[in-house]
C-alpha atoms as a PDB file:
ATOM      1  CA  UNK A   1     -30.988   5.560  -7.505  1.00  0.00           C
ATOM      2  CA  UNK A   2     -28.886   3.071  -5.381  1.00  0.00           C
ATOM      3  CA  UNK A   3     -25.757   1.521  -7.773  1.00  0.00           C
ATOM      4  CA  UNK A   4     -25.600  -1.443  -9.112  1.00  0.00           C
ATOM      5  CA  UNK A   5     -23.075  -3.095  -5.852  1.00  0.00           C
ATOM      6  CA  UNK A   6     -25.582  -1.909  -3.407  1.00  0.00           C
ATOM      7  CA  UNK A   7     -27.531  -4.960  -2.914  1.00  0.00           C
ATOM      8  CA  UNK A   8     -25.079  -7.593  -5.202  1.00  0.00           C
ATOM      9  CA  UNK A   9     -21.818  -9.348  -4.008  1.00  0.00           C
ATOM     10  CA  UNK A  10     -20.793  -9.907  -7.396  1.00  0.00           C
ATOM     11  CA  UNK A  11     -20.745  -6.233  -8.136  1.00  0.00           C
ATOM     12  CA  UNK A  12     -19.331  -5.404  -4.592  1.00  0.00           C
ATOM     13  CA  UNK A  13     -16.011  -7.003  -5.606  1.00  0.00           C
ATOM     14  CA  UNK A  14     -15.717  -5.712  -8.959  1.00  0.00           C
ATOM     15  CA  UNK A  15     -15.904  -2.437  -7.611  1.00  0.00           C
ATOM     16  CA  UNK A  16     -13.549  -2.787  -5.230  1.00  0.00           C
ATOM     17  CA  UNK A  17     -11.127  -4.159  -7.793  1.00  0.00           C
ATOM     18  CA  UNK A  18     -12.161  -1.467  -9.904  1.00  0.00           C
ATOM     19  CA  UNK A  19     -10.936   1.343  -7.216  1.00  0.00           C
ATOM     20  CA  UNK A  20      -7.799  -0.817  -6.612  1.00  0.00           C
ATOM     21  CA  UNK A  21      -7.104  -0.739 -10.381  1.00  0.00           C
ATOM     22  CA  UNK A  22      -7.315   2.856 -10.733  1.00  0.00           C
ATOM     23  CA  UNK A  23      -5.893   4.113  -8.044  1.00  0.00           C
ATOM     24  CA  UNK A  24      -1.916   2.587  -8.993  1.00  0.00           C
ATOM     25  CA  UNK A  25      -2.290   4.674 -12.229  1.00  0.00           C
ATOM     26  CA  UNK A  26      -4.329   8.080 -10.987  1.00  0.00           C
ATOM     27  CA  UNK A  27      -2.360  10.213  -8.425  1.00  0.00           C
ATOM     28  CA  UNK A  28      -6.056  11.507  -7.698  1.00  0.00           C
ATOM     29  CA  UNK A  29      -7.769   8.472  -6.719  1.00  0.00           C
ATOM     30  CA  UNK A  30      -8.364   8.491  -2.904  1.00  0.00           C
ATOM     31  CA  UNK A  31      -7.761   4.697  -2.565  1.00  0.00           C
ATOM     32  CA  UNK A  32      -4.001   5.584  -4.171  1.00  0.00           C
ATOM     33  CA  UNK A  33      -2.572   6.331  -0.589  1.00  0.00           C
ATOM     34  CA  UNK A  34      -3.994   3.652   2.144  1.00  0.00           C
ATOM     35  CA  UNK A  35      -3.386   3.294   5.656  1.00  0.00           C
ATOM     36  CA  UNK A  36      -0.791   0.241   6.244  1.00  0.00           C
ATOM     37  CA  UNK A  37      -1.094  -1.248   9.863  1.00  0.00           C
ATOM     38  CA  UNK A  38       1.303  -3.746  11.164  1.00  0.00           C
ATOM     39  CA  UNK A  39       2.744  -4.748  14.566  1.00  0.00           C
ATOM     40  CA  UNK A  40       2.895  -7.371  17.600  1.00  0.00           C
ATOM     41  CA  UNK A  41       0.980  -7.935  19.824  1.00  0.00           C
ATOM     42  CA  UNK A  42       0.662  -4.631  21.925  1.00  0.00           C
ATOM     43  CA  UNK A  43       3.235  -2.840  19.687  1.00  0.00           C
ATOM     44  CA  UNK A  44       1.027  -1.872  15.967  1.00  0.00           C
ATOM     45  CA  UNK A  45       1.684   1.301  14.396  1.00  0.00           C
ATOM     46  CA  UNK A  46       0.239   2.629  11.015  1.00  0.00           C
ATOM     47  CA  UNK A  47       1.483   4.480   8.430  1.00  0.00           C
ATOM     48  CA  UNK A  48       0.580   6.027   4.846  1.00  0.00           C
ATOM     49  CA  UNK A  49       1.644   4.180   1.873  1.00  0.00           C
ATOM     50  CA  UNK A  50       1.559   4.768  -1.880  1.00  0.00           C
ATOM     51  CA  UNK A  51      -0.332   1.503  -4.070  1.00  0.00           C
ATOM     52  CA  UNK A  52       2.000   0.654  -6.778  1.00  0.00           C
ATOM     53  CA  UNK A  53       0.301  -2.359  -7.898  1.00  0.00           C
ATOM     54  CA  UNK A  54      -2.903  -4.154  -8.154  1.00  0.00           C
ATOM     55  CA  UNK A  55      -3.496  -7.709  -9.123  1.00  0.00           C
ATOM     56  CA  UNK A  56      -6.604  -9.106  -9.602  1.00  0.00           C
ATOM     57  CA  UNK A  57      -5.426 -12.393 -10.800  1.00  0.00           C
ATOM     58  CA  UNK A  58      -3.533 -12.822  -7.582  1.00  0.00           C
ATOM     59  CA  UNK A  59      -4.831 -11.037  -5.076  1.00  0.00           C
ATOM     60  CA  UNK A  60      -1.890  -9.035  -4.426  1.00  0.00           C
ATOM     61  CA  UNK A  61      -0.978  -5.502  -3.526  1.00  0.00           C
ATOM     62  CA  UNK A  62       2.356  -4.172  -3.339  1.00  0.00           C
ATOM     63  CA  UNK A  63       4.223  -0.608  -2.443  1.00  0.00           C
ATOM     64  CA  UNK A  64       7.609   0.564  -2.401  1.00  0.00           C
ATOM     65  CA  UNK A  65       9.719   0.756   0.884  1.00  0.00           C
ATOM     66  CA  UNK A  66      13.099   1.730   2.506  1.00  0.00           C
ATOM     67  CA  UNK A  67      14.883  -1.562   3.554  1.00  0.00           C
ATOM     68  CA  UNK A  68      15.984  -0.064   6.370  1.00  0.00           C
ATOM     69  CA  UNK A  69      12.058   1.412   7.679  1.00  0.00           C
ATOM     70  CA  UNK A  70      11.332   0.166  10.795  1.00  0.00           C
ATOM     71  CA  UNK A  71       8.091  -1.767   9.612  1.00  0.00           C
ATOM     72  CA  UNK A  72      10.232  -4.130   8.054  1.00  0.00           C
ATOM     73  CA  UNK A  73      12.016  -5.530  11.340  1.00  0.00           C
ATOM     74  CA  UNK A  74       8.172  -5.686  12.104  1.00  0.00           C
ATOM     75  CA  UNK A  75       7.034  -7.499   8.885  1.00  0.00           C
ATOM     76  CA  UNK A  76       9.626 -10.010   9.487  1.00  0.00           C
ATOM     77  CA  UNK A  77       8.390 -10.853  12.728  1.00  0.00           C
ATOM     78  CA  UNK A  78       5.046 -10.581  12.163  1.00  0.00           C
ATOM     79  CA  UNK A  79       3.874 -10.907   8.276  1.00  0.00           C
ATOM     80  CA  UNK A  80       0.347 -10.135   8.368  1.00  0.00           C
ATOM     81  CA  UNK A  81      -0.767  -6.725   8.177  1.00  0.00           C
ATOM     82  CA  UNK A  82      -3.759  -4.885   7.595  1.00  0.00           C
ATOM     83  CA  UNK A  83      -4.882  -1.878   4.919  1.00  0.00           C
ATOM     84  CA  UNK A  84      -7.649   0.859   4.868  1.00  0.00           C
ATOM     85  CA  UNK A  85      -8.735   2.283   1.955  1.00  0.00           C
ATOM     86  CA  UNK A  86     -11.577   5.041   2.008  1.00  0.00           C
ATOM     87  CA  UNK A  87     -12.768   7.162  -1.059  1.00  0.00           C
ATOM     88  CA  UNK A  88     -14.901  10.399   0.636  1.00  0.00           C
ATOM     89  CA  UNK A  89     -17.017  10.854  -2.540  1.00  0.00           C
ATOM     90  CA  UNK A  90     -17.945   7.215  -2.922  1.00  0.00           C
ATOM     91  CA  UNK A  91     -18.669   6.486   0.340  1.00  0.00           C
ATOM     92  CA  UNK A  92     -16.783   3.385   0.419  1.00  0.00           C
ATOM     93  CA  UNK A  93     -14.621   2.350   3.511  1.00  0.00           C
ATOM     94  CA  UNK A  94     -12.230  -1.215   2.510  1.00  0.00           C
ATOM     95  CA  UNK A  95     -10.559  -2.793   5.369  1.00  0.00           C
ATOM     96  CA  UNK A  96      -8.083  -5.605   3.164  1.00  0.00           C
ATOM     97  CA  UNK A  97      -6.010  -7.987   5.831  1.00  0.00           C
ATOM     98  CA  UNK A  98      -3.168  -9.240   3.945  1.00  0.00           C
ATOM     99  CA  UNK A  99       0.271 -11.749   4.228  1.00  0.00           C
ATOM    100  CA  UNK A 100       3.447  -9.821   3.513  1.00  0.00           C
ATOM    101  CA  UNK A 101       6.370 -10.647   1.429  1.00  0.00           C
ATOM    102  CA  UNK A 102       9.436  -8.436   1.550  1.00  0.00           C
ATOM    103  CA  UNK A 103      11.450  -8.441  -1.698  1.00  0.00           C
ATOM    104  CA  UNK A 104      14.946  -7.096  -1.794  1.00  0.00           C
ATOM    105  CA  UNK A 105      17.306  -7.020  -4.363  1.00  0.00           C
ATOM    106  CA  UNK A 106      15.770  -9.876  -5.994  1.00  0.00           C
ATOM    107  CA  UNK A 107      13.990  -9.673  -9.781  1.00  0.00           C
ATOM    108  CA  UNK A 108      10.760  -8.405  -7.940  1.00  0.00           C
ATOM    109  CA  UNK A 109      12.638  -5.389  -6.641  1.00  0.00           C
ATOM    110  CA  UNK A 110      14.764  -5.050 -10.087  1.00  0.00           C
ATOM    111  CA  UNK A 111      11.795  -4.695 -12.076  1.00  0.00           C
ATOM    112  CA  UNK A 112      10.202  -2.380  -9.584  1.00  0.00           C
ATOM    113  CA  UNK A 113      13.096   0.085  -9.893  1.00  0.00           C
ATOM    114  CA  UNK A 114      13.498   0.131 -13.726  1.00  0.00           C
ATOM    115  CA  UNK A 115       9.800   1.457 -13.718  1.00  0.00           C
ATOM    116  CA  UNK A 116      10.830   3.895 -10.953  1.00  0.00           C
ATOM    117  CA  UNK A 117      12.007   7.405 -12.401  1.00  0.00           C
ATOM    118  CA  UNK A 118      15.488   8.710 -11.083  1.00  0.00           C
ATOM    119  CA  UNK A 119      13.215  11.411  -9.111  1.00  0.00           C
ATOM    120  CA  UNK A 120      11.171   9.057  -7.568  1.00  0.00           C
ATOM    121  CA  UNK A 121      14.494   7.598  -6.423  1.00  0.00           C
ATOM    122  CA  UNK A 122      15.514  10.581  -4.252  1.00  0.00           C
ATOM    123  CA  UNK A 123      13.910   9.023  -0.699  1.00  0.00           C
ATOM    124  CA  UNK A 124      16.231   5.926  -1.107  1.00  0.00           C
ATOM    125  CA  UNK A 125      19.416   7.876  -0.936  1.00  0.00           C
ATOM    126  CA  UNK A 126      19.373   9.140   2.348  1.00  0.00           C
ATOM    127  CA  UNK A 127      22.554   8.282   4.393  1.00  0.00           C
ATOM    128  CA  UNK A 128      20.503   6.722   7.561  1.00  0.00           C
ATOM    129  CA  UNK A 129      17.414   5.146   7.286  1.00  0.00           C
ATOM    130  CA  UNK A 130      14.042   6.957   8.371  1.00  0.00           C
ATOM    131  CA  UNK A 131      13.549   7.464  11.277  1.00  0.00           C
ATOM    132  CA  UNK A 132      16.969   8.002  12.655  1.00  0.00           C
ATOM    133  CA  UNK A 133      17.397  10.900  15.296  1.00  0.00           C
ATOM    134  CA  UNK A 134      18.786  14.021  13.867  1.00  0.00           C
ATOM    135  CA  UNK A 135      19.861  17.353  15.683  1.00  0.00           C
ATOM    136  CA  UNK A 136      18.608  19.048  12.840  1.00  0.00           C
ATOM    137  CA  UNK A 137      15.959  19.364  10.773  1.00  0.00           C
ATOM    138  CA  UNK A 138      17.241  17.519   7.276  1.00  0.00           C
ATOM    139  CA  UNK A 139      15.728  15.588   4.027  1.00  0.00           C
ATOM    140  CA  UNK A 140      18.487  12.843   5.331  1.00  0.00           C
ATOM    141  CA  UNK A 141      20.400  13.595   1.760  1.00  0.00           C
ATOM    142  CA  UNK A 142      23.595  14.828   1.154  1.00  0.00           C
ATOM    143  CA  UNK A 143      23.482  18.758  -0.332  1.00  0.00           C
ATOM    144  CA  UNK A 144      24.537  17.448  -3.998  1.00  0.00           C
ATOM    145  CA  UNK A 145      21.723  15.228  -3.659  1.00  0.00           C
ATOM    146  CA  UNK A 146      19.316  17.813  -2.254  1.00  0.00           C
ATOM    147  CA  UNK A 147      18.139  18.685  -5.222  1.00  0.00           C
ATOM    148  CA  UNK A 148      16.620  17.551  -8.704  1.00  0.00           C
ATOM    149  CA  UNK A 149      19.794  17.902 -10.560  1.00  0.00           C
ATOM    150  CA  UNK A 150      21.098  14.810  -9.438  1.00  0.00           C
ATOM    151  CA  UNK A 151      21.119  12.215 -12.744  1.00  0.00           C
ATOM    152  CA  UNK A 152      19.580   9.133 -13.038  1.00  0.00           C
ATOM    153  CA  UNK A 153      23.207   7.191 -12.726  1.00  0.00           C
ATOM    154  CA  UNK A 154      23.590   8.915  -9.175  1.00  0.00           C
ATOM    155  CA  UNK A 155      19.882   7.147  -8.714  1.00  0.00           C
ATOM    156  CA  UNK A 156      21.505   3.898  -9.014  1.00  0.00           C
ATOM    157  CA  UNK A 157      22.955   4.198  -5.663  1.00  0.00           C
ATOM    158  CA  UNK A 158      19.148   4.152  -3.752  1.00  0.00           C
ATOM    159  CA  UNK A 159      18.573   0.604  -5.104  1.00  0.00           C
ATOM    160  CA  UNK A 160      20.456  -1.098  -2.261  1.00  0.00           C
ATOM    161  CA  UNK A 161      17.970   0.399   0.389  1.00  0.00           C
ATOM    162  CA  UNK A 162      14.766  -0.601  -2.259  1.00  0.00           C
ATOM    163  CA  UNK A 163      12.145  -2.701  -1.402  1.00  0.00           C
ATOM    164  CA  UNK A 164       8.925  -3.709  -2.417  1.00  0.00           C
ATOM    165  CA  UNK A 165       6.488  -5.316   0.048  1.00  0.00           C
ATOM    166  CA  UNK A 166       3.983  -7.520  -1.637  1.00  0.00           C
ATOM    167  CA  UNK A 167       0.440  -8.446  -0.171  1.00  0.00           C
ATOM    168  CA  UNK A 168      -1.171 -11.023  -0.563  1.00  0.00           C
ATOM    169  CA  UNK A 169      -4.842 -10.736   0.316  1.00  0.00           C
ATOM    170  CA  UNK A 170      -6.678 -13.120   2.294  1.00  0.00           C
ATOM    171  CA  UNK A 171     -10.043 -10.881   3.118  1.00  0.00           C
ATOM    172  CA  UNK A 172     -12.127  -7.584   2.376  1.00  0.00           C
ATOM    173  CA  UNK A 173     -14.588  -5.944   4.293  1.00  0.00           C
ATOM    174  CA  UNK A 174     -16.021  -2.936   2.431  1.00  0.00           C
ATOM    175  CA  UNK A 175     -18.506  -1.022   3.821  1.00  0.00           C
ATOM    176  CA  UNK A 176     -20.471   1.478   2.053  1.00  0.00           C
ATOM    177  CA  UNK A 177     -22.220   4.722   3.417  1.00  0.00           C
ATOM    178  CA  UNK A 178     -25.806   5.334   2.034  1.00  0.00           C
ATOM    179  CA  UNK A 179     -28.759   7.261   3.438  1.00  0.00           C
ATOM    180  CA  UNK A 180     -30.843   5.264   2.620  1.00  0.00           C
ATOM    181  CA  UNK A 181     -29.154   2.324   4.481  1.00  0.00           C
ATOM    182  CA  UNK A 182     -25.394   1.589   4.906  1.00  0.00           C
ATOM    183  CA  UNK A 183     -23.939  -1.332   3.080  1.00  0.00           C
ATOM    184  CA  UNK A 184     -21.356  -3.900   4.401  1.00  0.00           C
ATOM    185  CA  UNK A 185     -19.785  -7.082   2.784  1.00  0.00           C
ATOM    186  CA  UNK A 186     -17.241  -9.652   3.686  1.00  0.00           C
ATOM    187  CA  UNK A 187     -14.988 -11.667   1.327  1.00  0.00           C
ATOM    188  CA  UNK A 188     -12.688 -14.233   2.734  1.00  0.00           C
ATOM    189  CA  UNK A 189     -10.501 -15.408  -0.277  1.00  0.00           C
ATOM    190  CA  UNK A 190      -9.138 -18.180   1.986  1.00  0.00           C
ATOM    191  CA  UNK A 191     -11.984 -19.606   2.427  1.00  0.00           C
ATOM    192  CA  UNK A 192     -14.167 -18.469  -0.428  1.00  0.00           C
ATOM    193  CA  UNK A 193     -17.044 -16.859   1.597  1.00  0.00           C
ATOM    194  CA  UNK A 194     -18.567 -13.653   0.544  1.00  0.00           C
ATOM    195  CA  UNK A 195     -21.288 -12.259   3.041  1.00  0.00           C
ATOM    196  CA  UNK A 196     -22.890  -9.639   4.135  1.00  0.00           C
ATOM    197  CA  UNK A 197     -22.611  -7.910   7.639  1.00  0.00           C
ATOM    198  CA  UNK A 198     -24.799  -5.781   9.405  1.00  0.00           C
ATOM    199  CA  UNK A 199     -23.036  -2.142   8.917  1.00  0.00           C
END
């Protein structure tokens, strides 16, 4: 029995919504860890990224970042980016383009961090930003930091390198894998077209 999305638009978005949804509040969900692609022209690199929020109303996706990362010198010169999503038990591939906003030390980012426990903290108090050469192998922290003693007022100190990159969405393509016949849609939110694609 094929579900209820297989042949319905309608149905096709909700349940992509529905895997978006989940997957900010269960550490299990596949779709909780995308692929985030951006770049310039021949320069694009990806990277793995944890979803921290999904809204529905808005069509926005945000995750947390290191102000300092090298994708955000490439956000800021190039703002669109792309995300792919894939759950290996439902079959279901999303490819979301999206419009990036980078949010520093602005009420976006303080809300962010109050909901951001002082372990969760740790990667935003390395001395150098990622990605810096080192001779040796190293977390980047300092040894008093190296550890999960350090207190949540020590914490404090990572929210100068915190950012949160919001997405806006402007289109979906999900594609679903079925023996008895793949499944592709498209949804342009610009434009409001939904359609489906040959798989």
């Amino acid at each position: 029995m094929q579900p209820a999305y297989y042949e319905d638009l309608n149905e096709v978005k909700s349940k992509i919504w529905s895997m978006l949804e989940e997957a900010v509040t269960n550490r299990n969900s596949q779709f909780r860890i995308p692929v985030f692609v951006c770049g310039k022209e021949n320069n694009f690199d990806g990277r793995i990224v944890v979803l921290r929020k999904a809204d529905k109303i808005n069509n926005l996706l945000q995750f947390h970042s290191d102000i300092r990362s090298d994708k955000i010198n490439i956000l800021k010169n190039n703002s669109k980016a792309t995300f792919i999503f894939y759950d290996k038990e439902e079959k279901i591939q999303a490819r979301i383009k999206v419009e990036t906003k980078i949010n520093h030390e602005n009420d976006v980012t303080k809300q962010s961090w109050s909901k951001t426990g002082h372990i969760s903290r740790k990667c935003y108090l390395v001395d150098e930003g990622p990605g810096v050469p080192s001779e040796n192998p190293t977390s980047g922290l300092k040894p008093e930091l190296d550890n999960f003693e350090f207190t949540l007022e020590q914490s404090e100190e990572g929210y100068k390198n915190f950012t949160v990159i919001q997405c806006y969405i402007k289109s979906i393509e999900w594609l679903y894998l079925a023996a008895k016949g793949h499944r592709r849609a498209r949804f342009d939110l610009e434009k409001n077209i939904n359609t489906w694609l040959v798989p």
